[in-house]
N, C-alpha and C. Protein backbone atom coordinates (compact mmCIF):
# COMPACT_ATOMS: atom_id res chain seq x y z
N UNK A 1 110.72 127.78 69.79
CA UNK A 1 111.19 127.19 68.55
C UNK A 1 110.80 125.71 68.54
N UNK A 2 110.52 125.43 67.95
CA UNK A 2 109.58 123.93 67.45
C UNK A 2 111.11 122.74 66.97
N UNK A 3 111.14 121.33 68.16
CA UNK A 3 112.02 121.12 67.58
C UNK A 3 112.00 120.21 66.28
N UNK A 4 113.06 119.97 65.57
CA UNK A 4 113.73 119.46 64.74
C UNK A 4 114.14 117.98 64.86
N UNK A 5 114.24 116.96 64.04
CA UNK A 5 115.79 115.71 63.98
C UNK A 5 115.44 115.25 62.65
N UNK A 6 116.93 115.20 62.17
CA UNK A 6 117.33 114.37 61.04
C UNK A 6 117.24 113.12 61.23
N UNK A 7 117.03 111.98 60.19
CA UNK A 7 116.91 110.54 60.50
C UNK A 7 117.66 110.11 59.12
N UNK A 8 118.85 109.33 59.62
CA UNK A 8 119.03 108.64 58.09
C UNK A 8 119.03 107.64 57.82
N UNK A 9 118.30 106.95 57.12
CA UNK A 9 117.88 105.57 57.19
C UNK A 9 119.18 104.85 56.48
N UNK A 10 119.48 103.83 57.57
CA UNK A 10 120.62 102.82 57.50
C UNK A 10 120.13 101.17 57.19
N UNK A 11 118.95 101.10 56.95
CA UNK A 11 118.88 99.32 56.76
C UNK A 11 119.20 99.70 55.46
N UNK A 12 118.93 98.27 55.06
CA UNK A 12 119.00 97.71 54.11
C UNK A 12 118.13 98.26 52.93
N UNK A 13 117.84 98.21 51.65
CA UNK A 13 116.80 98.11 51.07
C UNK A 13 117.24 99.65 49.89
N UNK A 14 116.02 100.07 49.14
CA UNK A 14 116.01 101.06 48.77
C UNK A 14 115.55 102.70 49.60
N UNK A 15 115.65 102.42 50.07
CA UNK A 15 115.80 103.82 51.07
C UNK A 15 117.23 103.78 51.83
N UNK A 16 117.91 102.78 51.76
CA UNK A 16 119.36 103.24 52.12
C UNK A 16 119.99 104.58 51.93
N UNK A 17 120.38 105.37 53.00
CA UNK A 17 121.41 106.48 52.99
C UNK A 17 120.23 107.29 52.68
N UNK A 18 119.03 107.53 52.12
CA UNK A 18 118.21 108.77 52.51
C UNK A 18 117.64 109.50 53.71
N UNK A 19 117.90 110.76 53.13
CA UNK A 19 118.50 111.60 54.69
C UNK A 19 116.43 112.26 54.93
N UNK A 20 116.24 111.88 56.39
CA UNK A 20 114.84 112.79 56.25
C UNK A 20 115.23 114.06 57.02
N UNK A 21 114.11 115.04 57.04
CA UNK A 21 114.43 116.21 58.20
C UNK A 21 112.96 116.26 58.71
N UNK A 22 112.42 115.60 60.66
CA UNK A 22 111.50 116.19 61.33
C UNK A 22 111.22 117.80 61.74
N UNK A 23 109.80 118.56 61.50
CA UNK A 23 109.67 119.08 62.14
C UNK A 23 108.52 118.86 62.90
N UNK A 24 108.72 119.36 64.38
CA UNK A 24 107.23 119.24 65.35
C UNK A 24 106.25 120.36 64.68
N UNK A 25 105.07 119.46 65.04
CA UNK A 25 103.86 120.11 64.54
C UNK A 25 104.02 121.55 65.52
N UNK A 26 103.17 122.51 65.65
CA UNK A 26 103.05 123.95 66.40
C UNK A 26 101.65 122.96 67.37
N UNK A 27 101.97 123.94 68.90
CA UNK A 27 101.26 123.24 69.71
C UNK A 27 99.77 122.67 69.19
N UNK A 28 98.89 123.81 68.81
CA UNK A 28 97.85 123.86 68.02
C UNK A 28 97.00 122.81 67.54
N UNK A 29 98.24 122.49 66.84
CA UNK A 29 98.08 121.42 65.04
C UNK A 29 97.93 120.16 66.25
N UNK A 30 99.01 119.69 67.20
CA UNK A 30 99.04 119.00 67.85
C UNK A 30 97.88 118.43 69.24
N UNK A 31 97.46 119.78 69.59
CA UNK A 31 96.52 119.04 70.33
C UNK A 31 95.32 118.86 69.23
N UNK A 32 95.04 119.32 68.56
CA UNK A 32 93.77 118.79 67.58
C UNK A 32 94.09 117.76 66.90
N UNK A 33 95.22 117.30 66.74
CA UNK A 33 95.56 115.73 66.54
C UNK A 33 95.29 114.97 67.72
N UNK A 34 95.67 114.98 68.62
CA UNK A 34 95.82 114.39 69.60
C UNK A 34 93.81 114.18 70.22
N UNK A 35 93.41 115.15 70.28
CA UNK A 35 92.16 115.22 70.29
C UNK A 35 91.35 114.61 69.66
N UNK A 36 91.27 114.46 67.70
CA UNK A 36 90.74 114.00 66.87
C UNK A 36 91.25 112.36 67.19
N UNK A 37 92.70 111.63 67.60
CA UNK A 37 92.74 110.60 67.87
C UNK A 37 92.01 110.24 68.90
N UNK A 38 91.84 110.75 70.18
CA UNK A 38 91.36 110.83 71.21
C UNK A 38 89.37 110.54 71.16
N UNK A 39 88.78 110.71 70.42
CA UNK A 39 87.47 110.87 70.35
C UNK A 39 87.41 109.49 69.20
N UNK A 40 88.17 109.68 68.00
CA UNK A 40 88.14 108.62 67.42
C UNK A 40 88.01 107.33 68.10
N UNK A 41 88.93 107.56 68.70
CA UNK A 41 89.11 105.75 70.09
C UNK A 41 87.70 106.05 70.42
N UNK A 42 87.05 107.04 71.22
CA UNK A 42 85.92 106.76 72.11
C UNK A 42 84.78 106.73 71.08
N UNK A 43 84.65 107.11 69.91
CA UNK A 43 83.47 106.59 69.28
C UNK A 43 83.72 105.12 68.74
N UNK A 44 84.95 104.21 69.08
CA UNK A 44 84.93 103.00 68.35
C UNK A 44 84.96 101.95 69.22
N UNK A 45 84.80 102.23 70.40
CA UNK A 45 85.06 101.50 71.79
C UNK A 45 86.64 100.80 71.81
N UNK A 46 87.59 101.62 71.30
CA UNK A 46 88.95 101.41 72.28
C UNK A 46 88.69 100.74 73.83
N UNK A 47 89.64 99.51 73.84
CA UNK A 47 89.46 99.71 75.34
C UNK A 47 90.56 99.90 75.81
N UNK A 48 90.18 100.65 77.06
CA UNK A 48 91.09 101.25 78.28
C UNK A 48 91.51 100.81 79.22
N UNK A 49 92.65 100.19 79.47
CA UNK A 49 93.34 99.55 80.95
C UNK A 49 92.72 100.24 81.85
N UNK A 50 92.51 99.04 83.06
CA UNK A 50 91.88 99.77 83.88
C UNK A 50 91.91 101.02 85.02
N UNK A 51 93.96 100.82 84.91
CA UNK A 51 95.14 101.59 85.63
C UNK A 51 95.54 102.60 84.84
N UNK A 52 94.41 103.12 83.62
CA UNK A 52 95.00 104.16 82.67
C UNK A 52 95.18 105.15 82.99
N UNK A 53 94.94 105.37 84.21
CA UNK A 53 95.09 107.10 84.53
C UNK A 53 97.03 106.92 85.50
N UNK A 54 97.20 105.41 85.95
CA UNK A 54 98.52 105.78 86.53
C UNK A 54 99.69 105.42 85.62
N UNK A 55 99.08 104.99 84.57
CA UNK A 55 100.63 104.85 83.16
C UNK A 55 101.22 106.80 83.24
N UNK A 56 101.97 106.56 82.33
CA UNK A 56 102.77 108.00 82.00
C UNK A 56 102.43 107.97 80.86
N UNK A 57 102.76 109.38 79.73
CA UNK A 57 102.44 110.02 78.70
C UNK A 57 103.17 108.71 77.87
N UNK A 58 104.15 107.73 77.86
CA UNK A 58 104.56 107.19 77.17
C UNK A 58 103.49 106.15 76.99
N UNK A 59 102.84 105.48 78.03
CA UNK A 59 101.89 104.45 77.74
C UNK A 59 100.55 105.27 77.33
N UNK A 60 100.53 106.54 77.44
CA UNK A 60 99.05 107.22 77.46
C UNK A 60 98.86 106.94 75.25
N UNK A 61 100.52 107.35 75.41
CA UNK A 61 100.75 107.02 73.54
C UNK A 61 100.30 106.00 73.15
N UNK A 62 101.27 104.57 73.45
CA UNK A 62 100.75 103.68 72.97
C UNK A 62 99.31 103.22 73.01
N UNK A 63 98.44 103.62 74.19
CA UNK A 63 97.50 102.97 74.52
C UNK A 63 96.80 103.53 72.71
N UNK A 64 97.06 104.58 73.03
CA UNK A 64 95.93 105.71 71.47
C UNK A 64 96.74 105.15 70.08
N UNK A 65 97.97 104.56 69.93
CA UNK A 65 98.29 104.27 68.70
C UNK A 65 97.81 103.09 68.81
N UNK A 66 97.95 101.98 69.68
CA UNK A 66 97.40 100.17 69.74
C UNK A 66 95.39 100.61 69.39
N UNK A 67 94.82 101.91 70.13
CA UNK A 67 93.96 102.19 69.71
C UNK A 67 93.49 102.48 68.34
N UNK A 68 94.12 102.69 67.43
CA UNK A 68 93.97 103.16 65.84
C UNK A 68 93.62 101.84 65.70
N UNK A 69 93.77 100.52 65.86
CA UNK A 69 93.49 99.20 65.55
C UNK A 69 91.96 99.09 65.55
N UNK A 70 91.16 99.85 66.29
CA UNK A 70 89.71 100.02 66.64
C UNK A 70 89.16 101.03 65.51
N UNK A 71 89.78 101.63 65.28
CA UNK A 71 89.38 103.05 64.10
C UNK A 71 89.35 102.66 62.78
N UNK A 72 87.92 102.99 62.21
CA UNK A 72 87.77 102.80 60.52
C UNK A 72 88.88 103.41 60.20
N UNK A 73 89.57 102.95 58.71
CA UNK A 73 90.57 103.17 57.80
C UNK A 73 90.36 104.72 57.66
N UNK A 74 89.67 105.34 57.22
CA UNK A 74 88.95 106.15 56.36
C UNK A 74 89.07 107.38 57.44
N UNK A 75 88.81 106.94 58.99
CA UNK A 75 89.25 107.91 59.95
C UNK A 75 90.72 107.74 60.77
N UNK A 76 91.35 106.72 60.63
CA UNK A 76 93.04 106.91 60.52
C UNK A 76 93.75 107.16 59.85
N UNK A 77 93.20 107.09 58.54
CA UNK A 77 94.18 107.74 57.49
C UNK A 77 95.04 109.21 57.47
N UNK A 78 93.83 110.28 58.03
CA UNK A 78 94.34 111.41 58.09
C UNK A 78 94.93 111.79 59.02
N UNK A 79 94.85 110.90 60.28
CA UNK A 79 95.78 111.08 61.20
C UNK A 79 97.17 110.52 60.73
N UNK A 80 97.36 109.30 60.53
CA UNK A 80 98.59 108.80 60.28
C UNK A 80 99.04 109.98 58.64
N UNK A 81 98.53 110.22 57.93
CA UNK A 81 99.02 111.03 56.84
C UNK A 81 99.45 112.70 57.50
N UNK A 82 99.00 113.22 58.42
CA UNK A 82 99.46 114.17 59.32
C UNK A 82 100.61 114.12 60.34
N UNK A 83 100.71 112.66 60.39
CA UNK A 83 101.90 112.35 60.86
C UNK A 83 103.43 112.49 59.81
N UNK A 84 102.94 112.41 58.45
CA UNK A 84 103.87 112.62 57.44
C UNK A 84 104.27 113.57 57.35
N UNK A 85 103.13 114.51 57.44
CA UNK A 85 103.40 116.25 57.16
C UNK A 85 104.21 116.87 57.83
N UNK A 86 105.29 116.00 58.99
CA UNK A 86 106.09 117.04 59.89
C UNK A 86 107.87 116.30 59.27
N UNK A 87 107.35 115.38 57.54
CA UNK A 87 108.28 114.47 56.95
C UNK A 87 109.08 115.46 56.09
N UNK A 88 109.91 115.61 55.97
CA UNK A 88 110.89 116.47 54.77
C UNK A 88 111.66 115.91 53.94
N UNK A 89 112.34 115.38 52.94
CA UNK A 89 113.45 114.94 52.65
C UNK A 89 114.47 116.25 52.02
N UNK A 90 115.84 115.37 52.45
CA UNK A 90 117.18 116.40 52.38
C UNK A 90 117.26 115.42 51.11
N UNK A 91 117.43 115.93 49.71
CA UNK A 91 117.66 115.24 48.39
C UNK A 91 119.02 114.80 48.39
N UNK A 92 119.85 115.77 48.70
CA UNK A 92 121.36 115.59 48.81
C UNK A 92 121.87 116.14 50.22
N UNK A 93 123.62 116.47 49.85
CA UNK A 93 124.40 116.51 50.85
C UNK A 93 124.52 117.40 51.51
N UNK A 94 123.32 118.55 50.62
CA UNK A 94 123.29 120.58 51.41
C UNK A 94 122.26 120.28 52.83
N UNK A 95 122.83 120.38 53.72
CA UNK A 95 121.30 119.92 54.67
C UNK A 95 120.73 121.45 54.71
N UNK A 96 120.95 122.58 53.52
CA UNK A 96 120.36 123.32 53.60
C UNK A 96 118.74 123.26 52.29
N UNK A 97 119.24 122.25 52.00
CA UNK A 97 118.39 121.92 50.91
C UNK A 97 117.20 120.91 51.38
N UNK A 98 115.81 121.09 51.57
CA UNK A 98 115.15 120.24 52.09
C UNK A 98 113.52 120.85 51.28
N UNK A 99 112.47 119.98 50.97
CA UNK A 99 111.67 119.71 50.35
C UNK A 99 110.65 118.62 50.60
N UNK A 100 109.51 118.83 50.58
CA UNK A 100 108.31 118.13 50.72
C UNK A 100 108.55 116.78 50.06
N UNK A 101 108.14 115.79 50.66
CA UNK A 101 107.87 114.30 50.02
C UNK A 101 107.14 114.32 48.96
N UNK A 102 107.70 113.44 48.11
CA UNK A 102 107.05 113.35 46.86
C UNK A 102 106.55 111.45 46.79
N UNK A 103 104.82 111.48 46.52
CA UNK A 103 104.19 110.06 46.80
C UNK A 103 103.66 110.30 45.68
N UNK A 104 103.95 110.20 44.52
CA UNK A 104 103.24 109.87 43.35
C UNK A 104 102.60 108.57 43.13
N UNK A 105 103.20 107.25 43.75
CA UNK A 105 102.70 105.86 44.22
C UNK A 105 103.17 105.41 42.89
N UNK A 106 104.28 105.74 42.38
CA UNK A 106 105.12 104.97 41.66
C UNK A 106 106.65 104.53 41.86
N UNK A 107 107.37 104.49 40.93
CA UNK A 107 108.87 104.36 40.97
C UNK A 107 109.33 105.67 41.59
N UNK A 108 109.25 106.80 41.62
CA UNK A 108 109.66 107.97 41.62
C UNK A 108 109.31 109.06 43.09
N UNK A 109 108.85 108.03 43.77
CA UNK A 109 108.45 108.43 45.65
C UNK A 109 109.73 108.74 45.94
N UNK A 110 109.56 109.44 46.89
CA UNK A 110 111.34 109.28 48.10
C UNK A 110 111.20 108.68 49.02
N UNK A 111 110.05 107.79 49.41
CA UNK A 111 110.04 106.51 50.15
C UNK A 111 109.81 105.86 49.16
N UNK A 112 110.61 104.60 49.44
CA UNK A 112 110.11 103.20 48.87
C UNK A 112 110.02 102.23 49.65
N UNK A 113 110.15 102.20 50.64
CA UNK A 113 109.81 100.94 51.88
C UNK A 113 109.32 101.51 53.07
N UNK A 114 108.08 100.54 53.28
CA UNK A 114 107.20 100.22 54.28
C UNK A 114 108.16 100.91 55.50
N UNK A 115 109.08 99.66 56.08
CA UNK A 115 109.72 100.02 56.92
C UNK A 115 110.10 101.17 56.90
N UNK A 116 110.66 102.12 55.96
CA UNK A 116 111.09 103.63 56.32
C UNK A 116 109.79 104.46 56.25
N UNK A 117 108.51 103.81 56.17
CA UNK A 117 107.47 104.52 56.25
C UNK A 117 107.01 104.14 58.34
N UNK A 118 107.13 103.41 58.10
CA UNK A 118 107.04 103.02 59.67
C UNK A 118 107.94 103.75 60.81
N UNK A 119 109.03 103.62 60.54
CA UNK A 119 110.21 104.06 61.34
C UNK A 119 110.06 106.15 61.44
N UNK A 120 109.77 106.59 60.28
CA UNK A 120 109.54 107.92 60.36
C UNK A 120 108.49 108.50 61.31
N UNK A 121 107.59 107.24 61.20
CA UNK A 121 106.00 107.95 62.06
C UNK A 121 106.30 107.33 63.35
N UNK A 122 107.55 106.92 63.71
CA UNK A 122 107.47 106.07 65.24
C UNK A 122 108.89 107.64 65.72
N UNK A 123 109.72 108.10 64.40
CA UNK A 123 110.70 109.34 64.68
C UNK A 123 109.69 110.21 64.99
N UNK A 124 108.61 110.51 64.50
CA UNK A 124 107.79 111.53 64.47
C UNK A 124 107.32 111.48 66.37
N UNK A 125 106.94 110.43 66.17
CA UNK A 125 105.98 110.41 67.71
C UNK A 125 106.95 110.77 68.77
N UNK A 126 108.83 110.20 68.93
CA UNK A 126 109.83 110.51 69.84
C UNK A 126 110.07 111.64 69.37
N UNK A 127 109.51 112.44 68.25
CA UNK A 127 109.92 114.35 68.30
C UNK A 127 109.23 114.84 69.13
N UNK A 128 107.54 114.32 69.42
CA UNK A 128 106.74 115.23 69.93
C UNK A 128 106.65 114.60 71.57
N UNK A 129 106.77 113.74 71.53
CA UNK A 129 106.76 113.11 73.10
C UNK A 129 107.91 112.60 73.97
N UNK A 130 108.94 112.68 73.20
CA UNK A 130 110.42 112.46 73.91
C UNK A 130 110.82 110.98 73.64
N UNK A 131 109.96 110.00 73.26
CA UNK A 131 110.22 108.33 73.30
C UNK A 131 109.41 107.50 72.17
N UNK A 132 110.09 106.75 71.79
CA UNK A 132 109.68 105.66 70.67
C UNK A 132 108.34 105.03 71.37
N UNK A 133 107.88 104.04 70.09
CA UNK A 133 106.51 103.47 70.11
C UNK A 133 107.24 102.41 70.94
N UNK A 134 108.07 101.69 71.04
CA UNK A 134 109.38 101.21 71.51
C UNK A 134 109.49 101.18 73.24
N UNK A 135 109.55 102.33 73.22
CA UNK A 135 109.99 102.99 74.64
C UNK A 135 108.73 102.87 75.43
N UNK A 136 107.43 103.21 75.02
CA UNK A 136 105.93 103.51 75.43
C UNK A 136 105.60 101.94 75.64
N UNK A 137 106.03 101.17 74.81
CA UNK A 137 105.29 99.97 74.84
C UNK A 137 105.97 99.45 76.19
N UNK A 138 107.40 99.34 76.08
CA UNK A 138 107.98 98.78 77.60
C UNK A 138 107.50 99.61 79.10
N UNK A 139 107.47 101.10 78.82
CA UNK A 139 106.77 101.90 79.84
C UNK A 139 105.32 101.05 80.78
N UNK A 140 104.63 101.22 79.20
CA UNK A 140 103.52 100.74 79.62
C UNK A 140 103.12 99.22 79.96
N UNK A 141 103.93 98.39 79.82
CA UNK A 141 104.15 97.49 79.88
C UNK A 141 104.35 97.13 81.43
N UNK A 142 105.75 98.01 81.61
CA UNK A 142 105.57 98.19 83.22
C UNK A 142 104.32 98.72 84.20
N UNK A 143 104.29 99.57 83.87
CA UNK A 143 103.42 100.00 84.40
C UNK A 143 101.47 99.04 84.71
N UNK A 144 101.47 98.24 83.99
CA UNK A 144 100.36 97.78 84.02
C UNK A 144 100.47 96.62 84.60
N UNK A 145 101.57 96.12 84.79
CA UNK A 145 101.89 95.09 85.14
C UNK A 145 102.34 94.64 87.26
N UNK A 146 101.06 94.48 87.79
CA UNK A 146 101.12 94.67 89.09
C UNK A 146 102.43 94.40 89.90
N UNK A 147 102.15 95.08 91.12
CA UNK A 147 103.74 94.59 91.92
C UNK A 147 103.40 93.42 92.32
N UNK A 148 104.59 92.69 93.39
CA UNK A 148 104.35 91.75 93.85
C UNK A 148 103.30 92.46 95.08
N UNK A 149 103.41 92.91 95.69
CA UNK A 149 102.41 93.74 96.94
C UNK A 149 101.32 93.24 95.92
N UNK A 150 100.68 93.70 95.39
CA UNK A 150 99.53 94.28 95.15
C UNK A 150 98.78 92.92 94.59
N UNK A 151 99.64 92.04 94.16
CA UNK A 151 99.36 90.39 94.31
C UNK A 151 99.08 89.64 95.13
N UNK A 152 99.42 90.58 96.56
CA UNK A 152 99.16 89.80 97.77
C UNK A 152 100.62 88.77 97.94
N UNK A 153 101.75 89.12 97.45
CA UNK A 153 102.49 88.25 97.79
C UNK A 153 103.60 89.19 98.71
N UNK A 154 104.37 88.66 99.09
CA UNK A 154 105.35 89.80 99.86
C UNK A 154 106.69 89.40 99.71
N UNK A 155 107.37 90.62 99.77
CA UNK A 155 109.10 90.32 98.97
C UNK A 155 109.34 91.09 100.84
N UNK A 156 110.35 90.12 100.99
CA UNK A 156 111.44 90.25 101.91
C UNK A 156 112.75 91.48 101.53
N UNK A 157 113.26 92.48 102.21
CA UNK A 157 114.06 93.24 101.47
C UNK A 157 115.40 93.18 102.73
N UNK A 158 115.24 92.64 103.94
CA UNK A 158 115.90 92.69 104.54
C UNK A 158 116.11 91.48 106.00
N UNK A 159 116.85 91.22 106.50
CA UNK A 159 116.52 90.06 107.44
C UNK A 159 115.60 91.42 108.17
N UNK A 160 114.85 89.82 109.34
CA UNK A 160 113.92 90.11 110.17
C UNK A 160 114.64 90.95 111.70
N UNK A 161 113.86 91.68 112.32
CA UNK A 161 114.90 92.46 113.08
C UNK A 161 115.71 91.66 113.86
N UNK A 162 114.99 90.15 114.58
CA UNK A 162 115.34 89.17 115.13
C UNK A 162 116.79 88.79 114.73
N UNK A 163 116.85 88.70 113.45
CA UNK A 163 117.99 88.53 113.31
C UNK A 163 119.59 89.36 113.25
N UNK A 164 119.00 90.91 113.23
CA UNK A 164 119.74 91.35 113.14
C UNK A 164 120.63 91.52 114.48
């Protein structure tokens, strides 16, 4: 079963109190996303940390979303718009009631702010990978970021036996 989460947007603004409903893409849909992002980076020369193979799936994310920054418009679009497609809105209070987004690109969208356009595709990415763009960035963050060892410096963790 493919999971699910509701998101209800609480800032401020005109999307206040609208309720969304995620679903995960089917494995499928997903690795040919993941793929089509994946090749995109390598035909645009993304570059790659040089420790990219010892980050985790959370930095493996960010590295490919900070990568879309390298990708013509024209070939991120349909990725990030496939990212919508797993978008639902609940109109009202039946959460049995749920329906496709409506983007006419006027008054009459069920998004009207950026930010709840942002925040859905960062819900989207913690449906399919377990963690925010958020979470990946600090991951990876760590992770790239050498020890003291490996600086050549050395951390003391205990007196010397001498002393003990």
């Amino acid at each position: 079963m493919r999971k699910e989460a509701t998101v209800t947007i609480v800032a401020e603004g005109r999307d206040k109190g609208k309720v969304f409903r995620l679903r995960e893409m089917s494995s499928q849909q997903a690795e040919a996303w993941a793929s089509r992002l994946l090749l995109a980076l390598a035909n645009h020369g993304a570059e790659v940390p040089q420790n990219f193979f010892d980050t985790s799936m959370a930095g493996l994310a960010v590295i490919g979303i900070y990568g879309l920054t390298h990708v013509p418009w024209v070939e991120a679009k349909p990725l990030l718009d496939e990212m919508m497609g797993c978008v639902k809105i609940q109109p009202g209070p039946d959460p049995r009631i749920v329906r496709d987004l409506i983007d006419r690109g006027d008054d009459g969208d069920d998004i009207e702010e950026v930010a709840t356009r942002l925040r859905l595709k960062d819900e989207v990415l913690k449906l399919h990978l377990g963690f925010s763009v958020a979470d990946g960035f600090s991951i990876l963050k760590e992770a790239l970021t050498p020890s003291p060892v490996e600086n050549g410096e050395s951390t003391e963790t205990s007196a010397p036996l001498s002393e003990q």
